[in-house]
N, C-alpha and C. Protein backbone atom coordinates (compact mmCIF):
# COMPACT_ATOMS: atom_id res chain seq x y z
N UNK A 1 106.38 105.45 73.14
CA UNK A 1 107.51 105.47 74.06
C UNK A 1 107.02 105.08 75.47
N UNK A 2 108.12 104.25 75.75
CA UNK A 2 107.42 103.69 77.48
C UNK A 2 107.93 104.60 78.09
N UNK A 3 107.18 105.20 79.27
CA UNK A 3 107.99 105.91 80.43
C UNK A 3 108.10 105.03 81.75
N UNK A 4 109.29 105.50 82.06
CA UNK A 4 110.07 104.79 82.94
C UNK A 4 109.64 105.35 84.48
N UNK A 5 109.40 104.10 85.30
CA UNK A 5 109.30 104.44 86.88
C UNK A 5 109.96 105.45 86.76
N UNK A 6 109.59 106.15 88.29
CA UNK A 6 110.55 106.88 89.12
C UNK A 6 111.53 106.06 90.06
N UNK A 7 112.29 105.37 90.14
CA UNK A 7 112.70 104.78 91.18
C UNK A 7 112.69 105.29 92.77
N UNK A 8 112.38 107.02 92.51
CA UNK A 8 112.63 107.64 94.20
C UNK A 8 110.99 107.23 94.31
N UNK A 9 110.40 106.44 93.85
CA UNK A 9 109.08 106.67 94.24
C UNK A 9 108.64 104.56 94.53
N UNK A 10 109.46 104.29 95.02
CA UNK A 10 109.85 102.93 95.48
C UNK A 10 109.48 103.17 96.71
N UNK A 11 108.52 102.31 97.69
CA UNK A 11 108.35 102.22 99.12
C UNK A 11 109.06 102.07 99.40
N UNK A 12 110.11 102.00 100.85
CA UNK A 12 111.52 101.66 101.74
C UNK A 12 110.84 101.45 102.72
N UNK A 13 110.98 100.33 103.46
CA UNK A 13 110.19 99.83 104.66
C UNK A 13 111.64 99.06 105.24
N UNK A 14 111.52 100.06 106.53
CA UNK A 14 112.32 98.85 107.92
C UNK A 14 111.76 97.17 107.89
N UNK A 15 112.72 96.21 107.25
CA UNK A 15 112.26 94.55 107.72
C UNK A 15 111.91 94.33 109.06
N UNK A 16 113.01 94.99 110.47
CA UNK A 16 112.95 94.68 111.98
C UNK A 16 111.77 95.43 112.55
N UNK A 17 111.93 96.95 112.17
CA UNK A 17 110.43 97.15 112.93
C UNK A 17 109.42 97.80 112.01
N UNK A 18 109.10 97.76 111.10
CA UNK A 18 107.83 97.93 109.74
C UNK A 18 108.27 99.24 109.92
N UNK A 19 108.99 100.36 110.50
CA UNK A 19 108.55 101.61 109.91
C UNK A 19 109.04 102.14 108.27
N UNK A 20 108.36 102.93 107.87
CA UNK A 20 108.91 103.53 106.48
C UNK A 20 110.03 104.10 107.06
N UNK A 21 111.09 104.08 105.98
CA UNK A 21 112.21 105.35 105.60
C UNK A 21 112.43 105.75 104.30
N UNK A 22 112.34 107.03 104.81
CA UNK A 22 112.22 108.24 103.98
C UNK A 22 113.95 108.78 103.98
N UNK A 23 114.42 108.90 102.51
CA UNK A 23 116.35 109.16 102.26
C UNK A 23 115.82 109.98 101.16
N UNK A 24 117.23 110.87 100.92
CA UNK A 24 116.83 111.77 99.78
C UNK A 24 117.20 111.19 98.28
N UNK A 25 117.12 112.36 97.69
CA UNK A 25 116.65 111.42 96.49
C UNK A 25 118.04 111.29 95.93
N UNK A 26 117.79 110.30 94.96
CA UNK A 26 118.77 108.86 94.12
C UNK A 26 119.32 108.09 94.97
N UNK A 27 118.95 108.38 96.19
CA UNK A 27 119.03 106.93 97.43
C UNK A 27 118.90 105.77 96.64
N UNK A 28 117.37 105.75 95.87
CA UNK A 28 116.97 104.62 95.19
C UNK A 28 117.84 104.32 94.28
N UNK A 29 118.33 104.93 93.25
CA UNK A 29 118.61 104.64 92.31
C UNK A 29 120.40 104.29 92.45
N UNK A 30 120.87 104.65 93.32
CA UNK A 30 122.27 104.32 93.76
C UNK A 30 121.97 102.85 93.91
N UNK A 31 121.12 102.34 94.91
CA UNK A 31 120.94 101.04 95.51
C UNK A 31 120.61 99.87 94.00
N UNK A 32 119.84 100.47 93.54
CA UNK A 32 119.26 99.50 91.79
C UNK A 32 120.76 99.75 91.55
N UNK A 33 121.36 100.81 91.13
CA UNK A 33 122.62 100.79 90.16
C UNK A 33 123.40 99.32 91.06
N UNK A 34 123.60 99.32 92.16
CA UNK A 34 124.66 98.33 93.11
C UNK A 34 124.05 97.26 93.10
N UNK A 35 122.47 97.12 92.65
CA UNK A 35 122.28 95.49 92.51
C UNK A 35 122.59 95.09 91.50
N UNK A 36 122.79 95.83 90.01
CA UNK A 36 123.12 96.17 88.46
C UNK A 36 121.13 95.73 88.13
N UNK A 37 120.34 96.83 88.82
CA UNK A 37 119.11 96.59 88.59
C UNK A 37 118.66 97.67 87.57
N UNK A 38 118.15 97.57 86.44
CA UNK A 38 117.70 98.79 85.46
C UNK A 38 116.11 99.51 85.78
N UNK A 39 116.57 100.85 85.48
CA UNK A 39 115.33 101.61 85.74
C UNK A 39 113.77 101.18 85.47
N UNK A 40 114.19 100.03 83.94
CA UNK A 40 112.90 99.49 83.48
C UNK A 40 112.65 98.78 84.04
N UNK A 41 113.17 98.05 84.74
CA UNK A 41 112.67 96.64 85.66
C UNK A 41 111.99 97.05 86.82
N UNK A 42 111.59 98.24 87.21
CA UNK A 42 111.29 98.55 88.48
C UNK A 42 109.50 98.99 88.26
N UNK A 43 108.80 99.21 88.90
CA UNK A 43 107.10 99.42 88.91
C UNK A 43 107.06 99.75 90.11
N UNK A 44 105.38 100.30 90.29
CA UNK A 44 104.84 100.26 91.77
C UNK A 44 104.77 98.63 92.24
N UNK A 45 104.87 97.70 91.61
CA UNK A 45 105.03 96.52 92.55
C UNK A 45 106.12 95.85 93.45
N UNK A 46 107.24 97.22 92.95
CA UNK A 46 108.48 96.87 93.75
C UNK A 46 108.56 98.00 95.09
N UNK A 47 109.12 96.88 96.01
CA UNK A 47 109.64 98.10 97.16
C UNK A 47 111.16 97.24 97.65
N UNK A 48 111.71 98.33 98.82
CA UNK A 48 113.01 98.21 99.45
C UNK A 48 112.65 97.54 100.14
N UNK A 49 113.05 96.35 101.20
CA UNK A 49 113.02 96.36 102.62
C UNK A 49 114.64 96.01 103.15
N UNK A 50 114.65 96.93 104.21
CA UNK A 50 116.20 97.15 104.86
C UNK A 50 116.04 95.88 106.21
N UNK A 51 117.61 96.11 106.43
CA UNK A 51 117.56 95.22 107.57
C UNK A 51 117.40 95.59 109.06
N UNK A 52 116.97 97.03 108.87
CA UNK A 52 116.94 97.51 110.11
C UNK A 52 117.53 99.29 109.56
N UNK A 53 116.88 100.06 110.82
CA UNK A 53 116.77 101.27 110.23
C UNK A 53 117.59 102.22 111.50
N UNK A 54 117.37 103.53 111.53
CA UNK A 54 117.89 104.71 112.64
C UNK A 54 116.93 104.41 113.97
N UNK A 55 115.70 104.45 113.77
CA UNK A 55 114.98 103.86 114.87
C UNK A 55 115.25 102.75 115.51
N UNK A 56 115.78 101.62 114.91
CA UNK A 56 115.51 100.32 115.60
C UNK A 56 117.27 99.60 115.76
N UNK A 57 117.54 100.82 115.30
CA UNK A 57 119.30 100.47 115.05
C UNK A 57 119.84 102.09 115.40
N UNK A 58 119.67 102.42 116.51
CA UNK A 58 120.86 103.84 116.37
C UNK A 58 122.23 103.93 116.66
N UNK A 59 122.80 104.90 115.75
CA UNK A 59 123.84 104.82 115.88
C UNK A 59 124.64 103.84 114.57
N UNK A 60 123.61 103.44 113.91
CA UNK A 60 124.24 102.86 112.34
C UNK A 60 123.71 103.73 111.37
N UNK A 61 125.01 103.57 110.47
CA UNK A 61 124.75 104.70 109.57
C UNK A 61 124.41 103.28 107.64
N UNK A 62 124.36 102.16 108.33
CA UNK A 62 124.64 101.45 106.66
C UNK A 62 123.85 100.17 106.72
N UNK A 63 122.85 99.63 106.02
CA UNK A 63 122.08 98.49 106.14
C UNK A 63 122.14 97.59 105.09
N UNK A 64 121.92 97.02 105.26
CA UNK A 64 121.74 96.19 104.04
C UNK A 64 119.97 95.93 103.68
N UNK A 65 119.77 95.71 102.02
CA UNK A 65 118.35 96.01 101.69
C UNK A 65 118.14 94.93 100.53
N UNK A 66 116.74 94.73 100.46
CA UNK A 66 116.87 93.77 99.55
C UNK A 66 115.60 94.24 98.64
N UNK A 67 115.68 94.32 97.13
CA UNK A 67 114.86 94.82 96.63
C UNK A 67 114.10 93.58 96.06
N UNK A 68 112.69 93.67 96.17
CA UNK A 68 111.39 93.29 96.12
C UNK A 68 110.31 93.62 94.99
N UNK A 69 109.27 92.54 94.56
CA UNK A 69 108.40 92.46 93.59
C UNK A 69 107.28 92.30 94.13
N UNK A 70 106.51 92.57 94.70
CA UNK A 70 105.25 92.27 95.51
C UNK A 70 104.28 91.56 94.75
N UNK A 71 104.39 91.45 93.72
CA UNK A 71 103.27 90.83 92.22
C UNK A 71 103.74 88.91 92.11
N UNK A 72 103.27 88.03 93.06
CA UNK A 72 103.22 86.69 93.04
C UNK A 72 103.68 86.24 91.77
N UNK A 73 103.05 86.78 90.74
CA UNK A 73 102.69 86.06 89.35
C UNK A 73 104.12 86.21 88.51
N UNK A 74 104.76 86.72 89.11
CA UNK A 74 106.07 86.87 88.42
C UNK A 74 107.00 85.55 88.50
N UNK A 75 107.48 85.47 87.56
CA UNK A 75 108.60 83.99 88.04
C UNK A 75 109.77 84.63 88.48
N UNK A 76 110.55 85.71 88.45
CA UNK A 76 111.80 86.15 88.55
C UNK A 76 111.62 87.14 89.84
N UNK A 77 110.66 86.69 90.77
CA UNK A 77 110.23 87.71 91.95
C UNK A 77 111.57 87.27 92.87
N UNK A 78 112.44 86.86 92.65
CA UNK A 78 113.75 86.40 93.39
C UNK A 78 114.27 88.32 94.66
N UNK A 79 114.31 88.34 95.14
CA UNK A 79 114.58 89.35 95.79
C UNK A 79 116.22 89.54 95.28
N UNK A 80 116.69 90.94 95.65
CA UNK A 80 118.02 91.15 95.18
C UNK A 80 118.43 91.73 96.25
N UNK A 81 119.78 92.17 96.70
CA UNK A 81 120.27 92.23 97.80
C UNK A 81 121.26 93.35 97.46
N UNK A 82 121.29 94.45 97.72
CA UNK A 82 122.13 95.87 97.51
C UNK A 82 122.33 96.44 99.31
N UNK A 83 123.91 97.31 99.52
CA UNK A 83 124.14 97.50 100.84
C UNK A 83 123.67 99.14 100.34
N UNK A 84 123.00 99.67 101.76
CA UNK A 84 122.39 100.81 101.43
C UNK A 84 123.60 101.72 102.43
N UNK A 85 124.01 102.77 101.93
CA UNK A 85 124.22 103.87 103.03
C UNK A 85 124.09 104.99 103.19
């Protein structure tokens, strides 16, 4: 039996100013469900990056994010695009 990522265990990195964000949990997995991304498709070679975060954006509560394959060798490393809030 394969076991399946954690998806809450996905890096989330601000695109505008590199910091991490840290959301509680099934943050992640809300965002995969809205790209129609499956739990199996996900690894440590995937992370979030948003378009901007509470630090570098205050006063927004909703970003948009695009989920990521960090592993070159993939052909389907196409980024996907889910609105986070």
């Amino acid at each position: 039996m394969t076991k399946i990522y954690d998806p809450d265990l996905i890096y989330v990195e601000c695109g505008k100013c590199g910091q991490p964000i840290l959301w509680g949990p099934g943050q992640t997995k809300k965002i995969l469900d809205a790209a129609e991304i499956a739990d199996e498709e996900v690894d440590e070679h995937c992370a979030i990056i948003s378009d901007g975060c509470p630090s570098c954006k205050p006063g927004e509560t909703s970003f948009s994010t695009q989920i990521v394959r960090m592993n070159d060798e993939q052909e389907d490393s196409m980024p996907k695009g889910a609105e986070a809030h």
